[in-house]
C-alpha atoms as a PDB file:
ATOM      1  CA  UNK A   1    -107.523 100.425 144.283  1.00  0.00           C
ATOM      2  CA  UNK A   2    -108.675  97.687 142.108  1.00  0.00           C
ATOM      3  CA  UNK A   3    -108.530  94.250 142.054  1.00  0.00           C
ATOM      4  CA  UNK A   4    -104.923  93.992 140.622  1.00  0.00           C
ATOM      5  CA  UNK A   5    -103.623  97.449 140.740  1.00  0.00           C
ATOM      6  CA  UNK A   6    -102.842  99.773 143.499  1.00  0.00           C
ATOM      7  CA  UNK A   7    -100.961 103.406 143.605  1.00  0.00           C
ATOM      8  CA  UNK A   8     -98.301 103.964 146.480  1.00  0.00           C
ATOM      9  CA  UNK A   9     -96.522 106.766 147.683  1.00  0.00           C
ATOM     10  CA  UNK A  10     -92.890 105.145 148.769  1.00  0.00           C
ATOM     11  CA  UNK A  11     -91.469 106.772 151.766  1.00  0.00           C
ATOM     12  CA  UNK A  12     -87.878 107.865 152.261  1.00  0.00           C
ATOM     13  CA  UNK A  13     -85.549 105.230 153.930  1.00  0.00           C
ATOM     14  CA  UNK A  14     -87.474 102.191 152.234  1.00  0.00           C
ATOM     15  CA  UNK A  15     -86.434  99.971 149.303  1.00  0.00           C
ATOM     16  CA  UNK A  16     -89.114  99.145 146.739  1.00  0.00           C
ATOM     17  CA  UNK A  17     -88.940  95.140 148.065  1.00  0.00           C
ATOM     18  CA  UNK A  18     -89.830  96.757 151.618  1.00  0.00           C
ATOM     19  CA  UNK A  19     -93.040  98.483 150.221  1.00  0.00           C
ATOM     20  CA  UNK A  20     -93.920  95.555 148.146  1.00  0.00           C
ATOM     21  CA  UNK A  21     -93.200  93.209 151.532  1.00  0.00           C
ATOM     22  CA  UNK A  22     -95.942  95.293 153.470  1.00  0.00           C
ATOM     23  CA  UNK A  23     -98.581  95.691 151.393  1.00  0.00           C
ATOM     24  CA  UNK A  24     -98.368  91.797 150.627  1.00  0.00           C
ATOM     25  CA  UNK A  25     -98.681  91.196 153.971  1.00  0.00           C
ATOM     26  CA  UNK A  26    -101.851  93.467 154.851  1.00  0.00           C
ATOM     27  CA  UNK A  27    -103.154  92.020 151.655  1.00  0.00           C
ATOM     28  CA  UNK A  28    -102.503  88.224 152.355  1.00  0.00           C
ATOM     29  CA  UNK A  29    -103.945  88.656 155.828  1.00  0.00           C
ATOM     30  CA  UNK A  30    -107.211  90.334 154.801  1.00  0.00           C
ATOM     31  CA  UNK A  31    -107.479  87.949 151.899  1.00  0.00           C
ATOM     32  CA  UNK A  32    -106.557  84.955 154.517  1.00  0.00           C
ATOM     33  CA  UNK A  33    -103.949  83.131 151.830  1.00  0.00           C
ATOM     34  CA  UNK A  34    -100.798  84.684 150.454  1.00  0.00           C
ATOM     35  CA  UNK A  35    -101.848  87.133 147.715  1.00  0.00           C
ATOM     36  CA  UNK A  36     -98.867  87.671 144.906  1.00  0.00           C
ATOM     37  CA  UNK A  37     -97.937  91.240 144.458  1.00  0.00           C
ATOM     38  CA  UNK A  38     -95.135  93.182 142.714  1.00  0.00           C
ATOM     39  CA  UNK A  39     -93.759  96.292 141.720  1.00  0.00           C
ATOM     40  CA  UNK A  40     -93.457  97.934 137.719  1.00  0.00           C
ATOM     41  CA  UNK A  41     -90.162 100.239 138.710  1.00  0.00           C
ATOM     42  CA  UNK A  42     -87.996 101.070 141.488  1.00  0.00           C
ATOM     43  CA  UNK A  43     -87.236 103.639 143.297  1.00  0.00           C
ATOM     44  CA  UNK A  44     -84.104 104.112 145.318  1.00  0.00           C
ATOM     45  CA  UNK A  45     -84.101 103.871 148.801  1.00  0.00           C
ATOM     46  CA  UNK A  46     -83.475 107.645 149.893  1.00  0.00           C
ATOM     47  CA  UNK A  47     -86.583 108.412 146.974  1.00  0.00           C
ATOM     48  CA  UNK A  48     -90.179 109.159 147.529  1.00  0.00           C
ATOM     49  CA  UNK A  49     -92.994 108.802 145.781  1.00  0.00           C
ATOM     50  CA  UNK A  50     -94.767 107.088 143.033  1.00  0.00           C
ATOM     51  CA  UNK A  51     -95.262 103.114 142.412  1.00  0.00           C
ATOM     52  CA  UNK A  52     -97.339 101.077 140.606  1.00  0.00           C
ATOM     53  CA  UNK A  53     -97.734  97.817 142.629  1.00  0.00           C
ATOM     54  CA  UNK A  54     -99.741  95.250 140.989  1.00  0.00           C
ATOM     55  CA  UNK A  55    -101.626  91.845 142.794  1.00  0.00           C
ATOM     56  CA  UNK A  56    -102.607  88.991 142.283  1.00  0.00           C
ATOM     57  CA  UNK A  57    -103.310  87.999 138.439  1.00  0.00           C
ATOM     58  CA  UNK A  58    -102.169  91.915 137.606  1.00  0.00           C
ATOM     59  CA  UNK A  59     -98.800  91.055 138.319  1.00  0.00           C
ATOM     60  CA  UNK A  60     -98.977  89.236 134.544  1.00  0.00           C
ATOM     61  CA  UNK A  61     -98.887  93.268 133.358  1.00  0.00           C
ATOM     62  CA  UNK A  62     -95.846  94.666 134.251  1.00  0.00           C
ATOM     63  CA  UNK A  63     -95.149  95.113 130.808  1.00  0.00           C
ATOM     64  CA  UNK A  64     -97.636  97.613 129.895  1.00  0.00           C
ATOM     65  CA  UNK A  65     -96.165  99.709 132.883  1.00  0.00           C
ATOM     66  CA  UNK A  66     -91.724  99.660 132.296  1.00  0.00           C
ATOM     67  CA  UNK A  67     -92.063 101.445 129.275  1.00  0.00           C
ATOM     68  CA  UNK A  68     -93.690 104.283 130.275  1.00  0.00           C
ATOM     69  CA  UNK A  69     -92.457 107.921 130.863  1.00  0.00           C
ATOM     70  CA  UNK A  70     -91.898 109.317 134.398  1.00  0.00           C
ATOM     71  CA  UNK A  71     -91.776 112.331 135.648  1.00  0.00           C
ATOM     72  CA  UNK A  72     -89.155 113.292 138.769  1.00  0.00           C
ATOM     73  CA  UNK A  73     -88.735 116.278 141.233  1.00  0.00           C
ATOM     74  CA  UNK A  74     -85.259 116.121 142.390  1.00  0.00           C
ATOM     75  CA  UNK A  75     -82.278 118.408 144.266  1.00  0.00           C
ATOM     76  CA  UNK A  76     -79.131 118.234 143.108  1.00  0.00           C
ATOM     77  CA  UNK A  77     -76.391 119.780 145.308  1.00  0.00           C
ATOM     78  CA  UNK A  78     -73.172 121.332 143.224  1.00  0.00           C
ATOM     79  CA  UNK A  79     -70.209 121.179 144.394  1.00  0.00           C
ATOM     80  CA  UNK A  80     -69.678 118.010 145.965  1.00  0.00           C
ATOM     81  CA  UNK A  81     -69.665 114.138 144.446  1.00  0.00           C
ATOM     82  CA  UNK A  82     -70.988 111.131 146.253  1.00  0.00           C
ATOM     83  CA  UNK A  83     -69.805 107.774 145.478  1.00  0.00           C
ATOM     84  CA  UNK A  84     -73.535 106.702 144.868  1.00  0.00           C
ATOM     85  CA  UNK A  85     -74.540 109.979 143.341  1.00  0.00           C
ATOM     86  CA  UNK A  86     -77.030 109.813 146.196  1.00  0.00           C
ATOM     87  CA  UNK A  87     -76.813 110.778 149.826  1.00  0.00           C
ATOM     88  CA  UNK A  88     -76.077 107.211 150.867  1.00  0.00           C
ATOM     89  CA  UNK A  89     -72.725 107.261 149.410  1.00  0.00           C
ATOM     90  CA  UNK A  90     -69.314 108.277 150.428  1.00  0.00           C
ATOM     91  CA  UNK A  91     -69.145 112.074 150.064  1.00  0.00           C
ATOM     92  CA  UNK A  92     -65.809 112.271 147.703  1.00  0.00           C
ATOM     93  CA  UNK A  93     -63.476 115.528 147.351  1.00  0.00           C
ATOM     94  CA  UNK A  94     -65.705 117.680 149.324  1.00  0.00           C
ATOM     95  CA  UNK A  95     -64.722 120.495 147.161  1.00  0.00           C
ATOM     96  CA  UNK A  96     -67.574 122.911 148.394  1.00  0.00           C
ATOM     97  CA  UNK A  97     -65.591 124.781 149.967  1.00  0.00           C
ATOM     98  CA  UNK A  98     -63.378 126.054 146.686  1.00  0.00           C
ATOM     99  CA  UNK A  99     -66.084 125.196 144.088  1.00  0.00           C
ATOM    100  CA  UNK A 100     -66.606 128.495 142.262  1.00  0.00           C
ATOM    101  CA  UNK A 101     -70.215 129.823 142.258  1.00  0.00           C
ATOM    102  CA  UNK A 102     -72.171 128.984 139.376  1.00  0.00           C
ATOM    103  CA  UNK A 103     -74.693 131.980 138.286  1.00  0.00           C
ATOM    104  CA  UNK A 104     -77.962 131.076 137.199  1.00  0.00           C
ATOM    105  CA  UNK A 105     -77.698 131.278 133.601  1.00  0.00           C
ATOM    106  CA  UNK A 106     -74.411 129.041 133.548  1.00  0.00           C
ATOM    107  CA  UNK A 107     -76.951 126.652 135.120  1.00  0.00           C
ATOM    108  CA  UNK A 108     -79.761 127.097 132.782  1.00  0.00           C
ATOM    109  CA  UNK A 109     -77.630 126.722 129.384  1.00  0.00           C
ATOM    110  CA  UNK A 110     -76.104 123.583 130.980  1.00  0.00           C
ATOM    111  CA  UNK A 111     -79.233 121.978 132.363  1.00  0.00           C
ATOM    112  CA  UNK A 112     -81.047 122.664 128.739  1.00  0.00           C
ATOM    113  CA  UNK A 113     -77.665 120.877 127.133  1.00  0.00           C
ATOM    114  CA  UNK A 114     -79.502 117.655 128.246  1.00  0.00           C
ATOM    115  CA  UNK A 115     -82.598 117.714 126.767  1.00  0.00           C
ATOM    116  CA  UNK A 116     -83.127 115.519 123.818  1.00  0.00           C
ATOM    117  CA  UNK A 117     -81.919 111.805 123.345  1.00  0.00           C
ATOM    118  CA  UNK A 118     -78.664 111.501 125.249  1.00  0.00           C
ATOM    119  CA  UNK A 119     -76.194 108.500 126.315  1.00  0.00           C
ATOM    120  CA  UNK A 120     -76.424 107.421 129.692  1.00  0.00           C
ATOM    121  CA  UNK A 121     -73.356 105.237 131.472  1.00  0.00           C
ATOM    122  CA  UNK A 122     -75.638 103.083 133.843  1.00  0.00           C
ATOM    123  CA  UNK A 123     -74.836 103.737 137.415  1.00  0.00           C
ATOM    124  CA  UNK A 124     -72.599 100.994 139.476  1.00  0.00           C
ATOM    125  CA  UNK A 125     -74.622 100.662 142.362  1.00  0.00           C
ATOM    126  CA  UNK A 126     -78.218  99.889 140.391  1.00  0.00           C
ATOM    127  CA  UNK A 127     -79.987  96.788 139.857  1.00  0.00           C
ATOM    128  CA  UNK A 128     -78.341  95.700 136.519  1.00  0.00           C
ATOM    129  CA  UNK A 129     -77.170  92.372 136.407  1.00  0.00           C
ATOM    130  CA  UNK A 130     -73.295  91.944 135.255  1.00  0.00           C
ATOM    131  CA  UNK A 131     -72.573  88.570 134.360  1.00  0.00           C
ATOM    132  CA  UNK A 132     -75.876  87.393 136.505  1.00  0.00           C
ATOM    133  CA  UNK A 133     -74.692  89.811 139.557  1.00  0.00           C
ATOM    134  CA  UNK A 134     -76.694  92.829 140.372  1.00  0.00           C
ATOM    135  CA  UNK A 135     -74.368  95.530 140.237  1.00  0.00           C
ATOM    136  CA  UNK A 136     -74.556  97.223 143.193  1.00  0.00           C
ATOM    137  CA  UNK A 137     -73.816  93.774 145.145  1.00  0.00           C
ATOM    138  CA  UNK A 138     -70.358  93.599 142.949  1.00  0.00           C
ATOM    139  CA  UNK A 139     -70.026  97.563 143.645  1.00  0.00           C
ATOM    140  CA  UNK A 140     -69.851  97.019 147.307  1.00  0.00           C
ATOM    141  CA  UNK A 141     -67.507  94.478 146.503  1.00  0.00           C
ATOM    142  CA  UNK A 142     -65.365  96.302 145.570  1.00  0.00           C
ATOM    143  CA  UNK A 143     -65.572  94.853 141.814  1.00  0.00           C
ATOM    144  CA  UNK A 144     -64.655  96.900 138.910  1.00  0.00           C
ATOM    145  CA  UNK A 145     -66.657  96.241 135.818  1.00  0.00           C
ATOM    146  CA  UNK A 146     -67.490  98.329 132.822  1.00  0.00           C
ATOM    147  CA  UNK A 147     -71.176  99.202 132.577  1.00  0.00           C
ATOM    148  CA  UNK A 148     -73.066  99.860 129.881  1.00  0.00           C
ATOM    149  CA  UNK A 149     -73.976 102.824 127.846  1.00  0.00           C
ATOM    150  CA  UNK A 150     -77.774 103.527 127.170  1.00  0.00           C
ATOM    151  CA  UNK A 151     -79.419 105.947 125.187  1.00  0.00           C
ATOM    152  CA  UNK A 152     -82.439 107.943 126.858  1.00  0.00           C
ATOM    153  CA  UNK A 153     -84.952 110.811 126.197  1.00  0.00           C
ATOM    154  CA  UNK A 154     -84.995 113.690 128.319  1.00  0.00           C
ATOM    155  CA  UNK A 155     -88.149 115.451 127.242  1.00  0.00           C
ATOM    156  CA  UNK A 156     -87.891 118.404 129.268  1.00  0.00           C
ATOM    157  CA  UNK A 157     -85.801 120.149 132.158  1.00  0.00           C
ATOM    158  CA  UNK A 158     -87.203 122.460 134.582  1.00  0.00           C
ATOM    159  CA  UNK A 159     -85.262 124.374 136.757  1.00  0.00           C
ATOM    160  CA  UNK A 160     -87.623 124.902 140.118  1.00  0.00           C
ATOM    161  CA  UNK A 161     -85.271 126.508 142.093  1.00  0.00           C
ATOM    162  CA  UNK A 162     -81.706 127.429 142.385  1.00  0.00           C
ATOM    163  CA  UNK A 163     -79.581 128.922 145.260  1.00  0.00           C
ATOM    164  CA  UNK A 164     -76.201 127.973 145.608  1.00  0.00           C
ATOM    165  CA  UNK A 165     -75.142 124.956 146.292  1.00  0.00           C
ATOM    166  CA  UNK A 166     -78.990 123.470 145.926  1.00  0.00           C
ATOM    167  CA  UNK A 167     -80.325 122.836 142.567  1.00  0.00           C
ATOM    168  CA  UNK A 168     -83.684 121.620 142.127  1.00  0.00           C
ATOM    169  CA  UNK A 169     -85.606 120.249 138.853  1.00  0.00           C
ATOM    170  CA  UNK A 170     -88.241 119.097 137.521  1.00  0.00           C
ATOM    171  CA  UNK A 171     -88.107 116.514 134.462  1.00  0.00           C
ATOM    172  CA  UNK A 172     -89.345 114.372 132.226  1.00  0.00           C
ATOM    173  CA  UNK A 173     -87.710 111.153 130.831  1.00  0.00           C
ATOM    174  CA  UNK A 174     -88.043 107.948 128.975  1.00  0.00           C
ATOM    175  CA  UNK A 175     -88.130 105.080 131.265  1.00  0.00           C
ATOM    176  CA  UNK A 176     -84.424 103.536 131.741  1.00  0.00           C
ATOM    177  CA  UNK A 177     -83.420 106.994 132.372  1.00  0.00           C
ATOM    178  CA  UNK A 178     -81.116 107.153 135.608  1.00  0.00           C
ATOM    179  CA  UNK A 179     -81.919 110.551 137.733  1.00  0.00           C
ATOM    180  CA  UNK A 180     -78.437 110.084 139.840  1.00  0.00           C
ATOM    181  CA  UNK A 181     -76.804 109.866 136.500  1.00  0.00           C
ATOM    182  CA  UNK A 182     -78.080 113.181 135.398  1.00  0.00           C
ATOM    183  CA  UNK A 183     -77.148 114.905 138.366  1.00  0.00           C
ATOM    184  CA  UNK A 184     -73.671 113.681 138.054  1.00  0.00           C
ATOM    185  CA  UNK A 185     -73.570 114.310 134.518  1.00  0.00           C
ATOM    186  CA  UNK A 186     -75.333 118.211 135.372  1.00  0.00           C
ATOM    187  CA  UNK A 187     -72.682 118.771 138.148  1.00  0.00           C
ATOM    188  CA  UNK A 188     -70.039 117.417 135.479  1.00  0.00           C
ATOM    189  CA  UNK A 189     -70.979 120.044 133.051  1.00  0.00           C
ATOM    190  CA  UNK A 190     -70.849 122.391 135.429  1.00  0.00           C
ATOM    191  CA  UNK A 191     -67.317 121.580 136.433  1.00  0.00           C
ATOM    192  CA  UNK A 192     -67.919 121.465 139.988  1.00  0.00           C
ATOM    193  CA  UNK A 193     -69.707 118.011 140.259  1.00  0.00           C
ATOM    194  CA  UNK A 194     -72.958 117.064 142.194  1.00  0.00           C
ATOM    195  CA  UNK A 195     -74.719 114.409 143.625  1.00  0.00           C
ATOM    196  CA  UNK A 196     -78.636 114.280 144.516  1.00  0.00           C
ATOM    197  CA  UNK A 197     -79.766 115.143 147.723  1.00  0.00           C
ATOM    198  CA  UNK A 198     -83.297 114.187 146.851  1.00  0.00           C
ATOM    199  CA  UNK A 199     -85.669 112.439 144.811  1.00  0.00           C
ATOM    200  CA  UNK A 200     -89.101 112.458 144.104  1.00  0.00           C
ATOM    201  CA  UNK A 201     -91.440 110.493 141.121  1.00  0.00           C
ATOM    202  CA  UNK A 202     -94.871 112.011 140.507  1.00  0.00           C
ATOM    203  CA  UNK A 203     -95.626 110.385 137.607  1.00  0.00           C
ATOM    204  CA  UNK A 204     -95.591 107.455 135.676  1.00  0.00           C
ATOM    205  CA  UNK A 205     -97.481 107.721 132.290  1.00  0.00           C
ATOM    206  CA  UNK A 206    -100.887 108.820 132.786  1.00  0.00           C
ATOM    207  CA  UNK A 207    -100.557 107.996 136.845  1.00  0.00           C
ATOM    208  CA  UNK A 208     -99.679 110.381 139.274  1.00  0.00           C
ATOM    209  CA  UNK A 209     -98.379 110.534 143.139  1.00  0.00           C
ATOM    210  CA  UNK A 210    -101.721 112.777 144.055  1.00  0.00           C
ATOM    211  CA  UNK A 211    -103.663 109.693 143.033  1.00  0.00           C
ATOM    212  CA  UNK A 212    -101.895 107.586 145.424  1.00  0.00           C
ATOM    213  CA  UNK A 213    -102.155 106.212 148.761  1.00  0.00           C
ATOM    214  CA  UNK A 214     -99.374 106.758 151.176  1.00  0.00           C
ATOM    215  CA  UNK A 215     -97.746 103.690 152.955  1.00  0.00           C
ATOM    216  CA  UNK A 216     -98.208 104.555 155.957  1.00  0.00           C
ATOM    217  CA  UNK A 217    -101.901 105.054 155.365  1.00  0.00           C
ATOM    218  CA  UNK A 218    -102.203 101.801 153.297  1.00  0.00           C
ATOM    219  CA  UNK A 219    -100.434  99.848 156.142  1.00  0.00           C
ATOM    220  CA  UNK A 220    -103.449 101.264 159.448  1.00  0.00           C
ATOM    221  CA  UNK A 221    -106.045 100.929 156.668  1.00  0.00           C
END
């Protein structure tokens, strides 16, 4: 870590506020005043891995870091929808049970349909702001509102491994790209629907997860 700039692995279970929330505090009380610290991208809180915290006067470059690409490890399972498109949402129609069986190059051709620049609906339970509201607070309102459309570039899809009902990929986006959208939108295409099971980021630009310091490490050092 420099000065203004430190790498964290997130754990599972944890929003990105709770990371940043720790390491202010270890910083502040090694520094002895309150030291100023923030986050270039969040990660939901069932994900793991990468994010670039900056501190102190570093905080004034969050710029340079939203724009950049990211990389993501995720599992998607097919077959079933969540009402989050993550495991901390309702489980809806679980339709498992009478889902045909997708064969592997079904999967491939409809993974691959999604490479290139694509439209993205953005998700109802993310940190948009509707009319000044974040979205997911006027989600679990119960609010309907129509959110907006966003293009993205997919770069590449990687299939890592796939047994039925588990899909897992690898990929490479443009930043504003929403994972749990794509694994809706992959279990879509599929006709059997899907909802991610896990999440992981590696990589943001040039930065990567191996580089970085797990919480739990940061927080006893």
């Amino acid at each position: 870590m420099d000065d203004n700039f430190l790498l964290i692995d997130k754990p599972a279970g944890m929003t990105s506020f709770g990371v940043v929330a720790r390491v202010r505090r270890v910083l502040s009380e090694k520094a002895g005043h309150k030291v100023k610290v923030g986050h270039t991208g969040t990660l939901d809180p069932f994900a793991t891995g990468l994010l670039i915290l900056l501190t102190g006067k570093g905080t004034k470059r969050s710029n340079e870091f939203l724009k950049l690409d990211k990389w993501y490890e995720t599992t998607i399972r097919l077959g079933v929808t969540s009402s989050t498109g993550d495991p901390e949402g309702e489980i809806i129609g679980n339709s498992l049970r009478n889902a045909p069986r997708i064969d592997s190059s079904e999967v491939e051709r409809a993974v691959q349909g999604f490479v290139g620049e694509i439209e993205q609906r953005v998700p109802n339970f993310s940190a948009v702001k509707i009319n000044g509201e974040r979205a997911y607070k006027l989600a679990r309102k119960g609010v309907d509102v129509e959110m907006p459309v966003r293009k993205v570039q997919i770069y590449q899809i990687d299939i890592l491994d796939y047994k039925w009902p588990e899909l897992k990929i690898r990929c490479h986006v443009s930043s504003g790209t929403y994972i749990r959208t794509l694994g809706e939108d992959i279990g879509a295409a599929l006709g059997v629907g899907g909802y991610l099971t896990a999440l992981r980021r590696t990589q943001i630009g040039e930065y990567k997860v191996d580089d970085a310091i797990k919480l739990e490490d940061f927080m006893g050092a």
